[in-house]
Protein backbone atom coordinates (compact mmCIF):
# COMPACT_ATOMS: atom_id res chain seq x y z
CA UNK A 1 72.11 107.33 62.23
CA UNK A 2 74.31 104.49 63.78
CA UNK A 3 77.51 106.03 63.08
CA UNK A 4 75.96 109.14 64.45
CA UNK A 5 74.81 107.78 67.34
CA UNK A 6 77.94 105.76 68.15
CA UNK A 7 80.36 108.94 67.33
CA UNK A 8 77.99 110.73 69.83
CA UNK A 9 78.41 108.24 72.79
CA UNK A 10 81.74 108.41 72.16
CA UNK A 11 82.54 112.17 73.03
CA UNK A 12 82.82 113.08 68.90
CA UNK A 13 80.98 116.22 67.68
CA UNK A 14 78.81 114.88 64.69
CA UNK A 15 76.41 116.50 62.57
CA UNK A 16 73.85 114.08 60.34
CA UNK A 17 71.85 115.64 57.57
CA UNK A 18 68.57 114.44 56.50
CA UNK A 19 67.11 115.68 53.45
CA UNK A 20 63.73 114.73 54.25
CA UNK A 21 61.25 116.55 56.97
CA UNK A 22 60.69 113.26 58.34
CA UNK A 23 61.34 109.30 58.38
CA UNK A 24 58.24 108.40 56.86
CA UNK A 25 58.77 106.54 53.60
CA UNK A 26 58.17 103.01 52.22
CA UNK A 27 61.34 101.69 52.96
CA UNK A 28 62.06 97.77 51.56
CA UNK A 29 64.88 97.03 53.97
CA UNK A 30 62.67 96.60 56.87
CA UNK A 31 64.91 93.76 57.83
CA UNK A 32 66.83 93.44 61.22
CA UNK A 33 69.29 90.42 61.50
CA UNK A 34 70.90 88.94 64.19
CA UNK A 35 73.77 90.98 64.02
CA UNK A 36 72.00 94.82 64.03
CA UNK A 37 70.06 93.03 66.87
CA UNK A 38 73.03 92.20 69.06
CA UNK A 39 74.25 95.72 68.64
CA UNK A 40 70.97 97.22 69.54
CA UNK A 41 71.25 94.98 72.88
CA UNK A 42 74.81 96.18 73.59
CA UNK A 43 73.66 99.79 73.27
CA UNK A 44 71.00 99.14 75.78
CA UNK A 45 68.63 99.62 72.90
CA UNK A 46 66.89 96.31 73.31
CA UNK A 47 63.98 96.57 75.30
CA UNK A 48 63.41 99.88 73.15
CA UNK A 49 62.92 97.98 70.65
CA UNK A 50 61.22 95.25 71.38
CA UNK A 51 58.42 97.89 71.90
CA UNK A 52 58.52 98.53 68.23
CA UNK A 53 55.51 96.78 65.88
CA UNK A 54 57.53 94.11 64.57
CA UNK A 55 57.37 90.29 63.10
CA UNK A 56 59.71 88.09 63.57
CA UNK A 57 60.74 85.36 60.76
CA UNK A 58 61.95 82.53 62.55
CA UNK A 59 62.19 80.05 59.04
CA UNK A 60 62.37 80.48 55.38
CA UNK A 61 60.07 78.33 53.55
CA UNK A 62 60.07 77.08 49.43
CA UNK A 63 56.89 75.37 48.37
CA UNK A 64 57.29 72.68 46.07
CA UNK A 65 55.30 70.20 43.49
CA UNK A 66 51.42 70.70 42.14
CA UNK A 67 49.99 70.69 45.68
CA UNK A 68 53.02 73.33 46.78
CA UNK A 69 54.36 70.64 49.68
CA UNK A 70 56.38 73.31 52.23
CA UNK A 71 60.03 72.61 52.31
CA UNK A 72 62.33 74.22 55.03
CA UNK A 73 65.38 75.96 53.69
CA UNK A 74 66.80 77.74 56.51
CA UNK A 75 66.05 77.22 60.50
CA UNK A 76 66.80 80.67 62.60
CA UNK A 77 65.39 79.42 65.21
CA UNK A 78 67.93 76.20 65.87
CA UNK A 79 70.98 78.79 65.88
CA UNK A 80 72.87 78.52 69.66
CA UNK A 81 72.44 82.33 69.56
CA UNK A 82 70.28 85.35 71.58
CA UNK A 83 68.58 86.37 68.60
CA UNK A 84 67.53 83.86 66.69
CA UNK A 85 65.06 85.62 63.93
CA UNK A 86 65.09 88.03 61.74
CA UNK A 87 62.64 91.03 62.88
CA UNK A 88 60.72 93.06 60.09
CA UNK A 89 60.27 96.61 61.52
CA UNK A 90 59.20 99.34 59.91
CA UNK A 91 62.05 101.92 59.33
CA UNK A 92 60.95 104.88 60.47
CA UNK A 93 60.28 103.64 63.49
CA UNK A 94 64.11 102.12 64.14
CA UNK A 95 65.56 105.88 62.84
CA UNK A 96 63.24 107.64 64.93
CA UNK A 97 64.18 105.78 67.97
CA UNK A 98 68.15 106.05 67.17
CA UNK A 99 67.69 109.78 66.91
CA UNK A 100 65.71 109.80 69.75
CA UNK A 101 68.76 108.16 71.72
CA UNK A 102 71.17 110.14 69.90
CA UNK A 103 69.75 113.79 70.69
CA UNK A 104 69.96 112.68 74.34
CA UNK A 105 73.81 113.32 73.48
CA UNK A 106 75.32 117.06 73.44
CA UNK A 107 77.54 116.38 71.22
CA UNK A 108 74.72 115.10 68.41
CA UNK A 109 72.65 117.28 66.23
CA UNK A 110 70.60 116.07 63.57
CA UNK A 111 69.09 118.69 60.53
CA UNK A 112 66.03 116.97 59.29
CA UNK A 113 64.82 118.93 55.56
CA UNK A 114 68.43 119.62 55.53
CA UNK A 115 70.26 118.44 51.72
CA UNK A 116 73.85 118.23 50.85
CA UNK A 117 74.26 119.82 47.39
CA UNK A 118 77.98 120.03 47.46
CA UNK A 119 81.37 118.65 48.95
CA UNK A 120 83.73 121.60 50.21
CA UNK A 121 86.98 120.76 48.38
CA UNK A 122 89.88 122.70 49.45
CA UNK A 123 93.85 122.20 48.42
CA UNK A 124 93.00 118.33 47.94
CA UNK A 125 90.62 117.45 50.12
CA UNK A 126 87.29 117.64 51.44
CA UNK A 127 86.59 119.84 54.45
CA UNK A 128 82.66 119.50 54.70
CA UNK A 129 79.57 120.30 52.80
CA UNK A 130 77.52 122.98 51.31
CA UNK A 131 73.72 122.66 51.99
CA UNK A 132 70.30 123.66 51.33
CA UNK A 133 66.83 123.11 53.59
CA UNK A 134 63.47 123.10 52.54
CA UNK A 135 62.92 126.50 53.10
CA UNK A 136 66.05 127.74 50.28
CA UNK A 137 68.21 128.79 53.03
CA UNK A 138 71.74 127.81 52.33
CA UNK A 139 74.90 127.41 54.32
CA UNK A 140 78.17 125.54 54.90
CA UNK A 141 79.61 122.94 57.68
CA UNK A 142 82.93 122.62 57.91
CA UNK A 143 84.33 119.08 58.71
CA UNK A 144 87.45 116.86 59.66
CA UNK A 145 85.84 114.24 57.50
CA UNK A 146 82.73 113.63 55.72
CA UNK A 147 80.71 110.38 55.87
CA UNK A 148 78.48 109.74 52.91
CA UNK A 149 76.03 107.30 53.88
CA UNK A 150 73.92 108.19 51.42
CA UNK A 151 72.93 105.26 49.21
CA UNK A 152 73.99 104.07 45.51
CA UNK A 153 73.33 107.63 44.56
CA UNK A 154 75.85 109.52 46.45
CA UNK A 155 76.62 113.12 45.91
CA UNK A 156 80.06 112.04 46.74
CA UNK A 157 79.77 109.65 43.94
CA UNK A 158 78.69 111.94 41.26
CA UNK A 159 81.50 114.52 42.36
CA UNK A 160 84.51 112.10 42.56
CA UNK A 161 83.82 109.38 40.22
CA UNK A 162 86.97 109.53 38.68
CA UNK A 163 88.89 109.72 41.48
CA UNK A 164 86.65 106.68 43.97
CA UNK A 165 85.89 104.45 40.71
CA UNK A 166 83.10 102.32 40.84
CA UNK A 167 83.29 98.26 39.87
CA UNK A 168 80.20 97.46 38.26
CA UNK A 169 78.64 93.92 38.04
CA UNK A 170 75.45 93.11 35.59
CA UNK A 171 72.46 92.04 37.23
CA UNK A 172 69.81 89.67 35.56
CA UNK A 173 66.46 91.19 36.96
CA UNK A 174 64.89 93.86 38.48
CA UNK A 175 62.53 93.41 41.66
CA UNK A 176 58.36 94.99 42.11
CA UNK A 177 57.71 95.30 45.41
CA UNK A 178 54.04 95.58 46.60
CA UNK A 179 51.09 94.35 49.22
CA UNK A 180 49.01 91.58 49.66
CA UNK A 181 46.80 90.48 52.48
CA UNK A 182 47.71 87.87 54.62
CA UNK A 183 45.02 85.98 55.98
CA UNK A 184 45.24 83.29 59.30
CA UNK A 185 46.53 79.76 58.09
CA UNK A 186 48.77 81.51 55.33
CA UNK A 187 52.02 80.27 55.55
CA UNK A 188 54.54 82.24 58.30
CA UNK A 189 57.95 83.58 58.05
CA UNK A 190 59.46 84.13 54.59
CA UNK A 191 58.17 82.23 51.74
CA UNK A 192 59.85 81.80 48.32
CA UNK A 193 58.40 80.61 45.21
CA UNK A 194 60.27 79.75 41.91
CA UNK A 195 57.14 78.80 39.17
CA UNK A 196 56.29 80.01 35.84
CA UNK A 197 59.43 81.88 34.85
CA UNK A 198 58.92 83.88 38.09
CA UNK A 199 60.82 84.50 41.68
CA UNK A 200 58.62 85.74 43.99
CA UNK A 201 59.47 86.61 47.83
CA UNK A 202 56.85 86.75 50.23
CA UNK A 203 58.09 88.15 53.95
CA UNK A 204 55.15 87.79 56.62
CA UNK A 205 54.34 91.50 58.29
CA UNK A 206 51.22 89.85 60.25
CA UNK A 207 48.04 90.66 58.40
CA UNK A 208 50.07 91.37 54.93
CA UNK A 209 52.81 90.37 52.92
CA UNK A 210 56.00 92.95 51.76
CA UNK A 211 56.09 91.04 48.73
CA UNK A 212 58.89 91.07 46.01
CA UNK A 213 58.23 89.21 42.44
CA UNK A 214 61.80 89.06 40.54
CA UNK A 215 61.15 89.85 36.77
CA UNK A 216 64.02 89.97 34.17
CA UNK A 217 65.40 93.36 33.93
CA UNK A 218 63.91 95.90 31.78
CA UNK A 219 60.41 93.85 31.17
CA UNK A 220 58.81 96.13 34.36
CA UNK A 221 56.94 98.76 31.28
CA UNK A 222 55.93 96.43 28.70
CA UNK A 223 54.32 94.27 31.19
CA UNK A 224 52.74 97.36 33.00
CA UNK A 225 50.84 98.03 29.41
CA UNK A 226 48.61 95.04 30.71
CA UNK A 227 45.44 95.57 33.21
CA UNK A 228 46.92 95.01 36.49
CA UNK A 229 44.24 91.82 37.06
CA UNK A 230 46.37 89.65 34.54
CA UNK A 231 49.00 90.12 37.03
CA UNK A 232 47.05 89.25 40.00
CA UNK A 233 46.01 86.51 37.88
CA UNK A 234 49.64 85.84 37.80
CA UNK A 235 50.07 85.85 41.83
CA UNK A 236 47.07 83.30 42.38
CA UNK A 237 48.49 80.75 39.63
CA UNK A 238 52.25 80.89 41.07
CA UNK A 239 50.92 80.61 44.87
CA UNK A 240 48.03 78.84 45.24
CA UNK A 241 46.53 79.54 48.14
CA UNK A 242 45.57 83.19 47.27
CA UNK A 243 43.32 82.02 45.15
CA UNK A 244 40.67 82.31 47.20
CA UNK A 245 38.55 85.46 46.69
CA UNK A 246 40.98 87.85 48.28
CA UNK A 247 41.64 91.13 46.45
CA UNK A 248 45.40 91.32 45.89
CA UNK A 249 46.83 94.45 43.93
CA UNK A 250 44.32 97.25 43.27
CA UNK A 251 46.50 99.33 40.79
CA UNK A 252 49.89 99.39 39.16
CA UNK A 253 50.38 102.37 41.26
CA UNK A 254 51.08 100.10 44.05
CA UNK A 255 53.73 98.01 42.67
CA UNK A 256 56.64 99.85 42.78
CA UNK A 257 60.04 99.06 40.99
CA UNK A 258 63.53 98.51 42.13
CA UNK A 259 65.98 98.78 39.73
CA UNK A 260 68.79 96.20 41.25
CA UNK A 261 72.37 97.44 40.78
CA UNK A 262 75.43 95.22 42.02
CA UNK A 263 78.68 97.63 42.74
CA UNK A 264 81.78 98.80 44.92
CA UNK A 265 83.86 101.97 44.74
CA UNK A 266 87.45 100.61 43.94
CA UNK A 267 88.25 103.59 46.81
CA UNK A 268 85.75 104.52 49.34
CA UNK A 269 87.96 107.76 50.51
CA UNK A 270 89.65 110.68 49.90
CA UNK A 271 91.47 113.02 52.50
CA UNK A 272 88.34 114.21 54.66
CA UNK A 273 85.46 111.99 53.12
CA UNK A 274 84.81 107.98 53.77
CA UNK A 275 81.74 106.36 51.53
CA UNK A 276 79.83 103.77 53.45
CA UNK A 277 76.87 101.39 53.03
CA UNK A 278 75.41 101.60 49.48
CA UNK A 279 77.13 104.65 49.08
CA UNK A 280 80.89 102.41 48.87
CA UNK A 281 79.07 99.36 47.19
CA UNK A 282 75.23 98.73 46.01
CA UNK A 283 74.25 95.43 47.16
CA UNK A 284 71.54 93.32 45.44
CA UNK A 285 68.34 92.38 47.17
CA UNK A 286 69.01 88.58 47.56
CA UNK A 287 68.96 87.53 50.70
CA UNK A 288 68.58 90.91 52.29
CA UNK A 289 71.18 92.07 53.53
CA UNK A 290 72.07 95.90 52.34
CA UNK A 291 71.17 97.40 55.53
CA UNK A 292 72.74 95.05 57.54
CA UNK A 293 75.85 95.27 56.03
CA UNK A 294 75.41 99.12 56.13
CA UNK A 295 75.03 99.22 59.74
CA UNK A 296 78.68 96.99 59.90
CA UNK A 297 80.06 99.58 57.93
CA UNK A 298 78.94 102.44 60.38
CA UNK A 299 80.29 100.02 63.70
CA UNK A 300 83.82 99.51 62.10
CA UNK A 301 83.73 103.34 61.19
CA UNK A 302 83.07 104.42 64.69
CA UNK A 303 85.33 102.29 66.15
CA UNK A 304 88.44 103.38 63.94
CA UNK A 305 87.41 107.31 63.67
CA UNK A 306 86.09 107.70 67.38
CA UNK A 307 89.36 108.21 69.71
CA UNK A 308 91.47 109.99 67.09
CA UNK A 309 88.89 112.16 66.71
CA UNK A 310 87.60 113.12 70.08
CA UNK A 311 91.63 113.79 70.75
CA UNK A 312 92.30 115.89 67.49
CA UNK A 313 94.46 113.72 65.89
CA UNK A 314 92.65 112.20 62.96
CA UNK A 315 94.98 110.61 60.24
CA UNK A 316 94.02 109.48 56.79
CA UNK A 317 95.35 106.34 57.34
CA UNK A 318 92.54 105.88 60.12
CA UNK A 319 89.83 106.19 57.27
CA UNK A 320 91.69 103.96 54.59
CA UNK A 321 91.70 101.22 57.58
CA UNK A 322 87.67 100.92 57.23
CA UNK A 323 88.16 100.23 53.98
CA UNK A 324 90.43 97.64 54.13
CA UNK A 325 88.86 95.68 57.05
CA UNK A 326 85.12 96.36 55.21
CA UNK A 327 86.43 95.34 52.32
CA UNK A 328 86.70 91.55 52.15
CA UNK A 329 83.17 90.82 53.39
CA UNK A 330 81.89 92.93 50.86
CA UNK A 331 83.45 91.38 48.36
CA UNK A 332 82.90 88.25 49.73
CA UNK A 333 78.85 88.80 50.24
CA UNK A 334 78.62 90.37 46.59
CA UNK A 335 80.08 87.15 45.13
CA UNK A 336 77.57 84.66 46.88
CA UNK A 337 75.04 87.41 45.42
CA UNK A 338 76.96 87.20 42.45
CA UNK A 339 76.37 83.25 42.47
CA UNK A 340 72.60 83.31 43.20
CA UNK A 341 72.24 85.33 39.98
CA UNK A 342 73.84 83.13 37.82
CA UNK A 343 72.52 80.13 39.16
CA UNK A 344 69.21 80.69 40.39
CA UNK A 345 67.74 83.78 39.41
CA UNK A 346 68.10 83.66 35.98
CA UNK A 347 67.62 80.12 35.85
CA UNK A 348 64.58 80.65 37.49
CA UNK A 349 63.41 83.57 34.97
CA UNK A 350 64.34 81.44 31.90
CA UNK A 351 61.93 78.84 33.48
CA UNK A 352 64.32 76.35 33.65
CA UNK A 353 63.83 76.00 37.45
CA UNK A 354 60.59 75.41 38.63
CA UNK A 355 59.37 73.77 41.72
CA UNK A 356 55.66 73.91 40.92
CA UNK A 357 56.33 71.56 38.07
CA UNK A 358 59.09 68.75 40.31
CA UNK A 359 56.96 65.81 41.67
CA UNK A 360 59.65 66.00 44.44
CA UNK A 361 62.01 68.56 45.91
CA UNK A 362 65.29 68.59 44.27
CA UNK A 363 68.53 67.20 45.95
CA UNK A 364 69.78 69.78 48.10
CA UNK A 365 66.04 70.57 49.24
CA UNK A 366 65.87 66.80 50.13
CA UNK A 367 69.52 66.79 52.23
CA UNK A 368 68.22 69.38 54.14
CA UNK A 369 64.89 67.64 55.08
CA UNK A 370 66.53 64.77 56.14
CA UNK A 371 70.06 66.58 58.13
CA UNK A 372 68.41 69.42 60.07
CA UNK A 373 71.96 70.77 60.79
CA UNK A 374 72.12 71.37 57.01
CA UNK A 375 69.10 73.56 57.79
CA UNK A 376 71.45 76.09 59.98
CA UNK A 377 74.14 77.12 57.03
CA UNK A 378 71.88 79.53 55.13
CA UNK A 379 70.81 81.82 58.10
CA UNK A 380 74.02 81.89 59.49
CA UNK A 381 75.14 83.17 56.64
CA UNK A 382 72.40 85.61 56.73
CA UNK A 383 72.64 86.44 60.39
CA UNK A 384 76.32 87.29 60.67
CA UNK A 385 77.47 87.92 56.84
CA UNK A 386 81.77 86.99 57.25
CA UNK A 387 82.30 89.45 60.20
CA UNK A 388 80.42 91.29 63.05
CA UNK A 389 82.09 94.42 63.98
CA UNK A 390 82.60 95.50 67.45
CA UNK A 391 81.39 98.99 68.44
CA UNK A 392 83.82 101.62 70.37
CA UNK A 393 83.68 100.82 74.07
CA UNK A 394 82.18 103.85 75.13
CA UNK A 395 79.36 103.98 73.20
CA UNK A 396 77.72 100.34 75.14
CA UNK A 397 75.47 100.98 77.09
């Protein structure tokens, strides 16, 4: 929908297909950072969105010791910048308003209960897609290039896997993600928790948590073979403060499971098609910043495919240079995930970290109690990734 809408602004002729009727789904990357926030403001999106139902996590929070003492690990709101939070907003509601924006464009269309089945591959390359809506009518658009943006599972991914590759990376866990209620004098913002053999992720959505527990991967059925109160039971041992007569999870029907997958495409192209987002490389869940990254991905694709297109004269060389300027953060932002796993998460699911057991915060929890600029590295990193793209001129609004 970014890409689209930036093509759009820019005089381009772009078509976005939507498999779905609609927007509404339980997304888990409600997250907005800094950077996705900036662009929204240069758009002229801002006040727009500021209309949306939204929370905004200003600090991320680790509780540690018996009587789970708070401990600050990152700061958003001490960063010299405009937006200094991260803003949890339901999904939907940001791709409704971007297609709202976009359809204000001639040159935009977007096919909602519209599916790619099939890449048009002629003498080489791709010219397009074959397609079929909810109602079994089936057709064809023809293309000077192809954008999947269409998550780890790609259609262009299953057609050209030998010739884009994919890089795979194991991954220690898996992640539930489910509901609690949030009650007035819970803690704000984003709260971790490392206890028990456990990694759980609470982010504050008002009067609920989106919660996240991190269990090691494959355990998800086994432990699902239990009555779902053992794992409440669970909840209110790791985080204390639940405990207090609040239901939590009514059924196992409400946890639902992500099974995390860390990857790239060694290529994200071929003549006429460019993978972006999750489509070009799965990212992991830590720290949250898939759709973020995604949305970089779309603002460096506009800006290199926007002019040669609106003048005809679209090289393949402009699409391999996404690549190789998307490229390095990527790779970068996968190895600090890469990192986390090693030495934290599965540390963590071993039980050989655990901060409800410490009688005091460990080292680097202690530096940044006591040097508050310490506090600023981790949502930095979070807010801005390695690079922030700059969108074609004449999409800014």
């Amino acid at each position: 929908m970014v890409l689209g809408l930036l093509l759009a602004r820019s005089g381009v002729r772009v078509t976005v297909l939507e498999k779905h009727a609609d927007f509404l789904r339980d997304f888990r990357g409600d997250t907005v950072h800094p950077t996705t926030l900036a662009l929204l403001d240069e758009l002229g999106l801002a006040e727009r969105f500021a209309e949306l139902p939204q929370r905004r996590v200003g600090s991320v929070m680790l509780p540690v010791g018996p009587d789970e003492e708070f401990y600050t690990l990152g700061d958003f709101e001490r960063l010299p910048i405009k937006y200094n939070y991260i803003a949890l907003v339901p999904q939907w509601d940001l791709l409704n308003l971007l297609a709202e924006e976009a359809n204000k464009e001639p040159t935009f269309s977007l096919r909602m209960s519209t599916e790619a089945t099939g890449l048009v591959r002629e003498r080489g390359r791709v010219n397009g897609v074959d397609y079929r809506t909810a109602e079994g009518e089936e057709g064809r658009i023809r293309a000077t290039v192809t954008v999947a943006c269409d998550g780890r599972n790609s259609l262009a991914r299953r057609e050209l896997d030998a010739e884009l590759g994919v890089r795979d990376f194991p991954t220690p866990m898996d992640v539930r993600w489910f509901r609690i209620p949030r009650r007035e004098g819970d803690p704000a913002g984003v709260v971790g928790n490392i206890r028990d053999g456990s990694f759980t992720a609470l982010l504050d959505r008002g009067d609920y948590y989106q919660a996240a527990s991190v269990i090691a991967k494959g355990t998800d059925a086994a432990e699902r073979a239990d009555d779902v109160e053992r794992f409440n039971e669970s909840l209110r041992n790791r985080l204390g403060w639940l405990d207090d007569g609040r239901e939590l999870v009514h059924d196992w029907e409400d946890v639902k499971l992500l099974h995390v997958t860390l990857d790239r495409l060694r290529r994200w192209h071929v003549p006429g098609l460019l993978c972006i987002g999750d489509a070009a490389h799965a990212m992991s869940p830590v720290g949250g910043i898939g759709i973020n990254l995604a949305v970089q991905d779309a603002v460096a694709a506009a800006r290199h495919l926007a002019k040669p297109l609106r003048r005809g004269g679209l090289r393949h060389g402009h699409v391999t240079a996404i690549q190789r300027v998307r490229r390095p953060t990527t790779v970068l932002l996968q190895g600090l995930q890469r990192i986390l796993h090693a030495n934290v998460v599965e540390p963590a699911l071993r039980g050989d970290i655990d901060f409800g057991r410490r009688a005091e915060p460990p080292l680097p929890l202690r530096l940044l109690s006591k040097l508050p600029w310490l506090r600023l590295i981790p949502p930095y990193v979070l807010a801005y990734g390695a690079k922030r793209e700059r969108p074609p001129k004449e999409a800014l609004r």
